[in-house]
N, C-alpha and C. Protein backbone atom coordinates (compact mmCIF):
# COMPACT_ATOMS: atom_id res chain seq x y z
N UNK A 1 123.50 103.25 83.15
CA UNK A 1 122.30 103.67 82.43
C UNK A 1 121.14 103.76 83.42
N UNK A 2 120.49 104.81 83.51
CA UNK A 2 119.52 104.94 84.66
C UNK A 2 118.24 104.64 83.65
N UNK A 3 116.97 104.31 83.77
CA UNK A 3 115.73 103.99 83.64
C UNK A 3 114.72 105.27 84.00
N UNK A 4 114.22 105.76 82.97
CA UNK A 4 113.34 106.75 82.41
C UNK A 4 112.12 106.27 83.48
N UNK A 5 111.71 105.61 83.91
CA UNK A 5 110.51 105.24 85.13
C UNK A 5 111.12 104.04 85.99
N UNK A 6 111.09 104.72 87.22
CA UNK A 6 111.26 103.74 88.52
C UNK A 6 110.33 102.64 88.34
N UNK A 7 111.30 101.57 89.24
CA UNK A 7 110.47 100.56 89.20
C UNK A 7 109.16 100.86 90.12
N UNK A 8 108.21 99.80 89.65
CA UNK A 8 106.65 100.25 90.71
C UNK A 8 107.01 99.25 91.90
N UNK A 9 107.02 99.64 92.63
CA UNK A 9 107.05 99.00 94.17
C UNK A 9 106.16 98.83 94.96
N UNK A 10 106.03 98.07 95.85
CA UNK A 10 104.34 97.26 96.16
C UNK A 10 104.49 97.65 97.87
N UNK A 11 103.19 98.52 97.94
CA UNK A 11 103.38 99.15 99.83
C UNK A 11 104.05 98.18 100.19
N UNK A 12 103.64 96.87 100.59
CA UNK A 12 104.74 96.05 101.56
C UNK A 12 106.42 96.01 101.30
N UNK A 13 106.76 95.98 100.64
CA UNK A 13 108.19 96.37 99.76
C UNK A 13 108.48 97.75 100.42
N UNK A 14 107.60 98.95 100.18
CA UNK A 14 108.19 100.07 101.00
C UNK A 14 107.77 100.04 102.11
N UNK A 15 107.06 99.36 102.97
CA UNK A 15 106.53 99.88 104.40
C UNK A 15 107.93 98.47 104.72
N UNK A 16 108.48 97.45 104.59
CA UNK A 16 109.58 97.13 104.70
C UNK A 16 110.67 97.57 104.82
N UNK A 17 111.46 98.62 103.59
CA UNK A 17 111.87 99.53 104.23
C UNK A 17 111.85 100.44 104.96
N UNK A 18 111.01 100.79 105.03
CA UNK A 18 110.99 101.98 105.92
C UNK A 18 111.27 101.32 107.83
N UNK A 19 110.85 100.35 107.82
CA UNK A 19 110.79 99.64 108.97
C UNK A 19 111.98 99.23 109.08
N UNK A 20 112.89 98.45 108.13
CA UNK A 20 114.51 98.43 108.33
C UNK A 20 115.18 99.94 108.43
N UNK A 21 114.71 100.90 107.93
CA UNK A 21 115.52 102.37 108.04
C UNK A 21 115.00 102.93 109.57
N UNK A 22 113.66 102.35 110.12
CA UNK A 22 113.68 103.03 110.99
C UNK A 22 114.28 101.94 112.89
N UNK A 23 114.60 100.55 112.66
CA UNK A 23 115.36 99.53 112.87
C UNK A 23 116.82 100.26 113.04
N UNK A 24 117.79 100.68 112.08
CA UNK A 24 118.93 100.51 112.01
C UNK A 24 119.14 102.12 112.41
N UNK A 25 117.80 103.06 112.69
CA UNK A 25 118.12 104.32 113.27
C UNK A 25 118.02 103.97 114.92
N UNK A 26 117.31 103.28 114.84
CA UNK A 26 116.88 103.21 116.40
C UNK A 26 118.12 102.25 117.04
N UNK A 27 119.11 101.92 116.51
CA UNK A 27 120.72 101.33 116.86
C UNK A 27 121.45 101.81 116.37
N UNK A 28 121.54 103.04 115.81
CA UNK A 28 122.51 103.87 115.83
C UNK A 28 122.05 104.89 116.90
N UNK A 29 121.12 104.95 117.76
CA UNK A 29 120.69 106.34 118.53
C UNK A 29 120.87 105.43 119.71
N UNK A 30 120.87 103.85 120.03
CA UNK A 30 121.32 103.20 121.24
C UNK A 30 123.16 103.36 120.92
N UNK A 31 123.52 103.13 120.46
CA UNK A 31 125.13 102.82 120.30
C UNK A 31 125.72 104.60 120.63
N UNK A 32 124.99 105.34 120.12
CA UNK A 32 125.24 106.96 120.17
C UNK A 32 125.04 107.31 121.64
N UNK A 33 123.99 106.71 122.51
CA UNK A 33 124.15 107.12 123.98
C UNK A 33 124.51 106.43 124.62
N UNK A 34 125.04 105.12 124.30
CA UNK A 34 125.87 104.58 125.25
C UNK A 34 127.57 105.08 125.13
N UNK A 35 128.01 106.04 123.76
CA UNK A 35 129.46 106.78 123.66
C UNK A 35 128.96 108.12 124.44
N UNK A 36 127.77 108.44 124.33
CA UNK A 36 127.84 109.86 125.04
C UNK A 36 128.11 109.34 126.74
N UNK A 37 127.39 108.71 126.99
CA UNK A 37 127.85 107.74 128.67
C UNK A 37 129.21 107.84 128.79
N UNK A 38 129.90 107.15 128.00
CA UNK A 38 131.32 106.83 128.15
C UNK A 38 132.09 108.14 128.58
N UNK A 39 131.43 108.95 127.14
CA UNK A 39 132.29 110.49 126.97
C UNK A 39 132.18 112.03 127.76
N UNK A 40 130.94 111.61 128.88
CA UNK A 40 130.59 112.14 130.17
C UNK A 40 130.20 113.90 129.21
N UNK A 41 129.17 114.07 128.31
CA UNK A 41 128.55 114.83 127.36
C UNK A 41 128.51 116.35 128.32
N UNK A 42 128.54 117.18 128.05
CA UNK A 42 128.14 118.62 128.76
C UNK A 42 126.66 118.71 128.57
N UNK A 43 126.23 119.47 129.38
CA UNK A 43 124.64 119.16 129.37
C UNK A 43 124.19 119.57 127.97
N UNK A 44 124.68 120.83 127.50
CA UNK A 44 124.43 120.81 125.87
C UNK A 44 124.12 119.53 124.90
N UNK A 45 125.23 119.39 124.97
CA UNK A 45 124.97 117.97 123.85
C UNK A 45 124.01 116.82 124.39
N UNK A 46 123.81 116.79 125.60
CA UNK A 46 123.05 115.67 126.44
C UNK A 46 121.26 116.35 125.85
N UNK A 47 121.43 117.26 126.41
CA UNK A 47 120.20 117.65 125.86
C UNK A 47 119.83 117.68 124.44
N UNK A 48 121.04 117.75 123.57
CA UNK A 48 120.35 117.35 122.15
C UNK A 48 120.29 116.00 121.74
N UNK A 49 120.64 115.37 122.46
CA UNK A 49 120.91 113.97 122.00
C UNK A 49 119.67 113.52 122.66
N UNK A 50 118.60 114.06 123.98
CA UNK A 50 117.47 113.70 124.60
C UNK A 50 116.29 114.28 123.16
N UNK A 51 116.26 115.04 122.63
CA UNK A 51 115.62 115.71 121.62
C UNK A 51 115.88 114.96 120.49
N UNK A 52 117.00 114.33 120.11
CA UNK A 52 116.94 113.75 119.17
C UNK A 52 115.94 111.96 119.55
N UNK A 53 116.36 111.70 120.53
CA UNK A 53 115.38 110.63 120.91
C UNK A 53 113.87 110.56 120.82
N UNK A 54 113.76 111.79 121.31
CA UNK A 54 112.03 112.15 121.55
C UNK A 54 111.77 111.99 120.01
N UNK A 55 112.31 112.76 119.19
CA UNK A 55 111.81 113.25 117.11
C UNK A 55 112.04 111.56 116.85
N UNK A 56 112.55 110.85 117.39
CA UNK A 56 113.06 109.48 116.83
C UNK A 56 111.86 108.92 116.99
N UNK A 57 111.43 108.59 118.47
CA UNK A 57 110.40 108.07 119.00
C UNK A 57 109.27 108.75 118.51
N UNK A 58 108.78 109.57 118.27
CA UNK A 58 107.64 110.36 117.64
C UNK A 58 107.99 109.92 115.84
N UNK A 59 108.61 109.68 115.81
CA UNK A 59 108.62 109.21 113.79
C UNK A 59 108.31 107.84 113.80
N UNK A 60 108.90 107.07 115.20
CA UNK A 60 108.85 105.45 115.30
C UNK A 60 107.38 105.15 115.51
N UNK A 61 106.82 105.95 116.49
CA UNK A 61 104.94 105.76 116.40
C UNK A 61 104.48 105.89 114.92
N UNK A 62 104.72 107.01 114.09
CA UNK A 62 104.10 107.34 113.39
C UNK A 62 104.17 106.38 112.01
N UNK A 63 105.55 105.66 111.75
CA UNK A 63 105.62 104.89 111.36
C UNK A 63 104.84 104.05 111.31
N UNK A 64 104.87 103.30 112.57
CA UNK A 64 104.39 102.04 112.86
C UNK A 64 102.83 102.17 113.24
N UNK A 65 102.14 103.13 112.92
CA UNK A 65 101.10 103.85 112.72
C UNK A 65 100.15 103.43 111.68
N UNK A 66 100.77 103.59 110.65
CA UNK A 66 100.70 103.87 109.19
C UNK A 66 100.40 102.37 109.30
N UNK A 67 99.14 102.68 108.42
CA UNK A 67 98.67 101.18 107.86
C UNK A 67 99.35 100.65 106.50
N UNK A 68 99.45 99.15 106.65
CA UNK A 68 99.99 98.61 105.15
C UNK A 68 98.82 98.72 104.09
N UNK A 69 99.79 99.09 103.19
CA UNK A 69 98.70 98.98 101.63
C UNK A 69 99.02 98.02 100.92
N UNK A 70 98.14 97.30 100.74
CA UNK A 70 99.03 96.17 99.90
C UNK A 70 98.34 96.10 98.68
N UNK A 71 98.76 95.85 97.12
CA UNK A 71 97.75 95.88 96.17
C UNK A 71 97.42 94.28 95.87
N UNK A 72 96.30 94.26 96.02
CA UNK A 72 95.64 92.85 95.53
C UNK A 72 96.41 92.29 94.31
N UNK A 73 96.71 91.06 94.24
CA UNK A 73 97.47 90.19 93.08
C UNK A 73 96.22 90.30 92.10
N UNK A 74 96.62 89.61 90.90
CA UNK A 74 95.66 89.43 90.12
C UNK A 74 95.23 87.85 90.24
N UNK A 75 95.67 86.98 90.98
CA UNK A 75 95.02 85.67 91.55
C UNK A 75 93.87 85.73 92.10
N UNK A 76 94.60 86.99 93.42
CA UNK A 76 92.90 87.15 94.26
C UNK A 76 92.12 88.27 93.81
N UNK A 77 92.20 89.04 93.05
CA UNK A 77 90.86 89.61 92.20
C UNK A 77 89.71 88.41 91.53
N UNK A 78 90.44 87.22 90.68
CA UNK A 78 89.84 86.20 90.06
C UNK A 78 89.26 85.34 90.63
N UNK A 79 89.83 85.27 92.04
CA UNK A 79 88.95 84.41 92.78
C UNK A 79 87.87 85.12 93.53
N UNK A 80 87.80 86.21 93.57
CA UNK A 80 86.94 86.90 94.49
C UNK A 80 85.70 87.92 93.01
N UNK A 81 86.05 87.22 92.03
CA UNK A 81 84.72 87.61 91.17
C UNK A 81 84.35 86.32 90.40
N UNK A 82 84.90 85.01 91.35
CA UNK A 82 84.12 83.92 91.04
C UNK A 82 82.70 83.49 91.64
């Protein structure tokens, strides 16, 4: 049974993932050039696999860029209009 509205998810919750998705890319793109090493790559594929690094590294700044949003609890609203 799927749910007519997603759950609401709180920036830290997604800027979390996104930080584990961009974690477990950035070790699959080490483990990927240390088989292209092994597998002695034709410059073709070497060169796409250097391009795929660069778009990696340019998403990994931009990521880690991005400021957290976090939404205020309703604890600290109450204390901060005391």
């Amino acid at each position: 049974m799927a749910f007519a509205y997603p759950p609401i998810r709180s920036g830290l919750a997604e800027r979390s993932e996104q930080l584990a998705r961009l974690v477990y890319e950035l070790l699959d793109a080490h483990f990927d050039t240390e088989r292209l090493l092994r597998e002695r790559p034709d410059d073709l594929q070497w060169r796409a696999h250097l391009s795929y690094l660069r778009d990696l590294q340019r998403l990994g700044r931009e990521v880690l860029a991005q400021p957290i949003q976090v939404m205020p609890s309703a604890s600290a609203s109450e204390h901060s209009e005391a």
